[in-house]
C-alpha atoms as a PDB file:
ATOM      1  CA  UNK A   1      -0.577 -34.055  14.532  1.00  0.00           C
ATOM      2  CA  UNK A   2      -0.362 -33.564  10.598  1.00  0.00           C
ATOM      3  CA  UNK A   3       2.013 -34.494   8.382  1.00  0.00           C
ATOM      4  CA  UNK A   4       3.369 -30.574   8.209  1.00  0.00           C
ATOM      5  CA  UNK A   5       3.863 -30.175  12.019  1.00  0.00           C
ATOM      6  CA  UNK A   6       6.826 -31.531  14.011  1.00  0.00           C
ATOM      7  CA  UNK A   7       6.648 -31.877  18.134  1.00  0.00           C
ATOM      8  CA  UNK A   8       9.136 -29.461  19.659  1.00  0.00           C
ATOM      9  CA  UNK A   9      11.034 -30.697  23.050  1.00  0.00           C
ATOM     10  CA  UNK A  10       8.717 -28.536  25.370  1.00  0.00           C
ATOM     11  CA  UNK A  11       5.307 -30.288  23.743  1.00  0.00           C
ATOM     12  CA  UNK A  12       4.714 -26.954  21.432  1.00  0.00           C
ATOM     13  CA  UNK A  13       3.830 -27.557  17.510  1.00  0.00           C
ATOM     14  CA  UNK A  14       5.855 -26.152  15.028  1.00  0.00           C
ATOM     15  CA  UNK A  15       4.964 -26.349  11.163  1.00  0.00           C
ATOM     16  CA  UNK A  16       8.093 -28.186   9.550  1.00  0.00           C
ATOM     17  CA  UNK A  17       9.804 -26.576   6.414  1.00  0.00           C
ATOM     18  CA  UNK A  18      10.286 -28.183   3.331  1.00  0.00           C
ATOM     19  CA  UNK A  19      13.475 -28.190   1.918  1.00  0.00           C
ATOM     20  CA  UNK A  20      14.244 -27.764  -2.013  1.00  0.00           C
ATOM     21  CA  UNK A  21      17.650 -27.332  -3.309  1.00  0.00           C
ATOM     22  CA  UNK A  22      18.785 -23.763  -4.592  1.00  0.00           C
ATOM     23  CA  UNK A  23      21.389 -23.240  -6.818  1.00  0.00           C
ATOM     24  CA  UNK A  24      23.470 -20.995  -6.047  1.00  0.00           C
ATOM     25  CA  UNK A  25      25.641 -21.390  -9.344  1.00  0.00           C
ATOM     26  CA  UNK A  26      27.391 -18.035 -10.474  1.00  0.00           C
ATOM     27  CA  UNK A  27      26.851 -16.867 -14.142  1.00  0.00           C
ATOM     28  CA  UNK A  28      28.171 -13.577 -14.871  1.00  0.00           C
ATOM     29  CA  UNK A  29      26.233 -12.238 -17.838  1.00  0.00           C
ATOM     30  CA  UNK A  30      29.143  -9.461 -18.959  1.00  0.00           C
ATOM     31  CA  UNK A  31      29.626 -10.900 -22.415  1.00  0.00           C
ATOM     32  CA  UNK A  32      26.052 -11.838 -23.028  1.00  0.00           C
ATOM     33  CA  UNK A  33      23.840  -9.829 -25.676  1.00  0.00           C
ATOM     34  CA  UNK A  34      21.485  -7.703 -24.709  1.00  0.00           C
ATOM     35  CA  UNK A  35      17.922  -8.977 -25.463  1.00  0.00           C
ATOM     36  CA  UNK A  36      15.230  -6.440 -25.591  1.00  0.00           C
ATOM     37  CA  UNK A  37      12.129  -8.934 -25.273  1.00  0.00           C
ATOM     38  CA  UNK A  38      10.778  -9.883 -21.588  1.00  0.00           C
ATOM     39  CA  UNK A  39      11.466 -13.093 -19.444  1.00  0.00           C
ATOM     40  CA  UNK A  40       8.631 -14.564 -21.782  1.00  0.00           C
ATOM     41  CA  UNK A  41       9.689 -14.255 -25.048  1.00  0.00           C
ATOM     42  CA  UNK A  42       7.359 -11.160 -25.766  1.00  0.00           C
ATOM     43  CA  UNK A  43       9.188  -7.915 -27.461  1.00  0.00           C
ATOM     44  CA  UNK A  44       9.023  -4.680 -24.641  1.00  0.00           C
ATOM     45  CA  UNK A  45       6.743  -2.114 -25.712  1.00  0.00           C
ATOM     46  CA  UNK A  46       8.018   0.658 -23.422  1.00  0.00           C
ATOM     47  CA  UNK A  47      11.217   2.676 -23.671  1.00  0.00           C
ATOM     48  CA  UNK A  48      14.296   1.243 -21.752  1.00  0.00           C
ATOM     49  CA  UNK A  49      15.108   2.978 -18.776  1.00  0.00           C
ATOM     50  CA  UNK A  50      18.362   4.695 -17.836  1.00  0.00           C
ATOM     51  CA  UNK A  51      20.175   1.678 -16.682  1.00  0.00           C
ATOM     52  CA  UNK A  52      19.084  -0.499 -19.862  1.00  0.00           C
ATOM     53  CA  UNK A  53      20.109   2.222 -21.900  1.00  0.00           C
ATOM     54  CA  UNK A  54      23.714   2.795 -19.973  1.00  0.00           C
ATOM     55  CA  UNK A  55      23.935  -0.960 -19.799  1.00  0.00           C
ATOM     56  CA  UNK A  56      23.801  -1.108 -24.081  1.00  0.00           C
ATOM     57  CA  UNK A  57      25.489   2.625 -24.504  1.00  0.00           C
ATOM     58  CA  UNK A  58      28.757   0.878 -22.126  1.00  0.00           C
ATOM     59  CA  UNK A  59      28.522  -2.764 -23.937  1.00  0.00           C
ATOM     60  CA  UNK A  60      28.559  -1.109 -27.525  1.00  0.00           C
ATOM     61  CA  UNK A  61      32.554  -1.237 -28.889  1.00  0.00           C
ATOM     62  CA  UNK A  62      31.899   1.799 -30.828  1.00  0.00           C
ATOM     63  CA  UNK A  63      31.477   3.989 -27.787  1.00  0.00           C
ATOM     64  CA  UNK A  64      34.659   2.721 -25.675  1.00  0.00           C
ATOM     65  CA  UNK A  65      36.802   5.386 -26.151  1.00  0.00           C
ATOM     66  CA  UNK A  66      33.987   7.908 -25.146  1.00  0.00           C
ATOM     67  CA  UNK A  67      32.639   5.941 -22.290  1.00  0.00           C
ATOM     68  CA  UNK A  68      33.602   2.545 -20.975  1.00  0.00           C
ATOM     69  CA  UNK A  69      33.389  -0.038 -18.184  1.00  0.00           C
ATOM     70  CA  UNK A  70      36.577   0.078 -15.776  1.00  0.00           C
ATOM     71  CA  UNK A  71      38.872  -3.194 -15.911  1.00  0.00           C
ATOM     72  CA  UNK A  72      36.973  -5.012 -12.850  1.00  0.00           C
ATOM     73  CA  UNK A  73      34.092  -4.412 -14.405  1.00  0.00           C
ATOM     74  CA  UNK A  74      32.036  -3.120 -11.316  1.00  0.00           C
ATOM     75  CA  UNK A  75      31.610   0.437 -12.487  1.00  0.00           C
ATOM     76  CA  UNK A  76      32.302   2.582 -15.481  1.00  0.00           C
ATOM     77  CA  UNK A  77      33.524   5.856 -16.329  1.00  0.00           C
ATOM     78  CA  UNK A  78      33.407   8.760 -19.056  1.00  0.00           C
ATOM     79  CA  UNK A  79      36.476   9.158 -20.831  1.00  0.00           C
ATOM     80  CA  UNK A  80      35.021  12.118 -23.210  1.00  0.00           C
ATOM     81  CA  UNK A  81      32.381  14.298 -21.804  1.00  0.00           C
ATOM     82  CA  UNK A  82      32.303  16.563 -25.376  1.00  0.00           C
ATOM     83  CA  UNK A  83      31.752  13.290 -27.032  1.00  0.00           C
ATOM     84  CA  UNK A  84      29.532  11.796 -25.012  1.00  0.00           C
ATOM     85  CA  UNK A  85      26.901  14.901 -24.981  1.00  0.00           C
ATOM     86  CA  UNK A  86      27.835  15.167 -29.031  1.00  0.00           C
ATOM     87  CA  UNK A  87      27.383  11.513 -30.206  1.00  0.00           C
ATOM     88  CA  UNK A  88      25.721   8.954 -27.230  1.00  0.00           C
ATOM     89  CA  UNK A  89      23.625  11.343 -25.562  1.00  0.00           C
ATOM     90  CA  UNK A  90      21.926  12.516 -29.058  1.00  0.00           C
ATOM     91  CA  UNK A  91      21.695   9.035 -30.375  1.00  0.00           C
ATOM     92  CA  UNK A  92      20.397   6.979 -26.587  1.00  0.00           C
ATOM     93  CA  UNK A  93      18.862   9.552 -24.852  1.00  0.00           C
ATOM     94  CA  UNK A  94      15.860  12.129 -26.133  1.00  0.00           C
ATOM     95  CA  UNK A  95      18.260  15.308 -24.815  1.00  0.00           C
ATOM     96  CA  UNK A  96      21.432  16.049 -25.101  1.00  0.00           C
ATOM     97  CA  UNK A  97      22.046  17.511 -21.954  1.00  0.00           C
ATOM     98  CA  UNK A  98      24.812  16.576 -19.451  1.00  0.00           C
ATOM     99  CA  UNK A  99      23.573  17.676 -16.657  1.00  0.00           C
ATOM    100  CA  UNK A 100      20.016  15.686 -17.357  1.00  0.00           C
ATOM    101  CA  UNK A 101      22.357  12.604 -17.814  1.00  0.00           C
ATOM    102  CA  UNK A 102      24.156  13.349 -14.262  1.00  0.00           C
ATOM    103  CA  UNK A 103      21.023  13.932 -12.454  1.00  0.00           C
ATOM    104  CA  UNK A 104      19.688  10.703 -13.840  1.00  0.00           C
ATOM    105  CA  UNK A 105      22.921   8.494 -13.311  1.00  0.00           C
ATOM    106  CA  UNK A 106      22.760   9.873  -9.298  1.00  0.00           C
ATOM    107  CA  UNK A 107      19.562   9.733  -8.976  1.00  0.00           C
ATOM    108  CA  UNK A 108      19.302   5.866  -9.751  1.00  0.00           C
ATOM    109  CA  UNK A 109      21.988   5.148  -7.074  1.00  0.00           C
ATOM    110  CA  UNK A 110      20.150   7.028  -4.738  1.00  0.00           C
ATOM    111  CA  UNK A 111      22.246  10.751  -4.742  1.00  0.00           C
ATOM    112  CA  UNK A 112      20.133  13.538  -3.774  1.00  0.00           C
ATOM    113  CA  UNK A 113      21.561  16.559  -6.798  1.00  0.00           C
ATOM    114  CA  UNK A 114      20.882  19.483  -6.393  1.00  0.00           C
ATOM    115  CA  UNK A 115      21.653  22.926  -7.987  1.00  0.00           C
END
């Protein structure tokens, strides 16, 4: 027998598992800025998708009275639509359309729109 198998009760090998600690520590990253280089230091090349860019449209002060993250924190809601199609959509996004921004936001959470 090796040094990775264990002797069950009924005779029958079974390959022992090693054990390594996991933390489970909680670290809520709400107040922490928004980086846009990879896990390795290197700057992103590629466009942000739509949750990136919601994620830094709903964490910029500017925008709170237009669109904001409710008090718990867990979701987020538009407090201006005209605004939000007039002054985030034109800046973030490469439209300005509403509807484009819906489709997108229920599409990610896995909404089927249609029209």
């Amino acid at each position: 027998m090796s040094d990775h198998e264990q002797s069950t009760p009924g005779g029958k090998r079974r390959r022992a598992v090693k054990s390594t600690p996991m933390d489970h520590t909680y670290h809520d990253y709400a107040n922490e800025p928004i980086h846009a280089a990879g896990g390795d230091g290197r700057e992103e090349s590629r466009t942000p998708n739509f949750p990136a860019k919601l994620h830094l449209i709903l964490s910029t002060l500017e925008f709170e009275h237009i669109i904001c993250w409710m008090p718990h924190g867990r979701s987020w809601m538009i407090k201006d639509k005209e605004l939000l199609i007039s002054v985030v959509l034109k800046v973030h996004f490469s439209h300005s359309n509403f509807d484009t921004f819906n489709r997108q936001r229920l599409h990610r959470v896995g909404v089927d729109y249609k029209t």
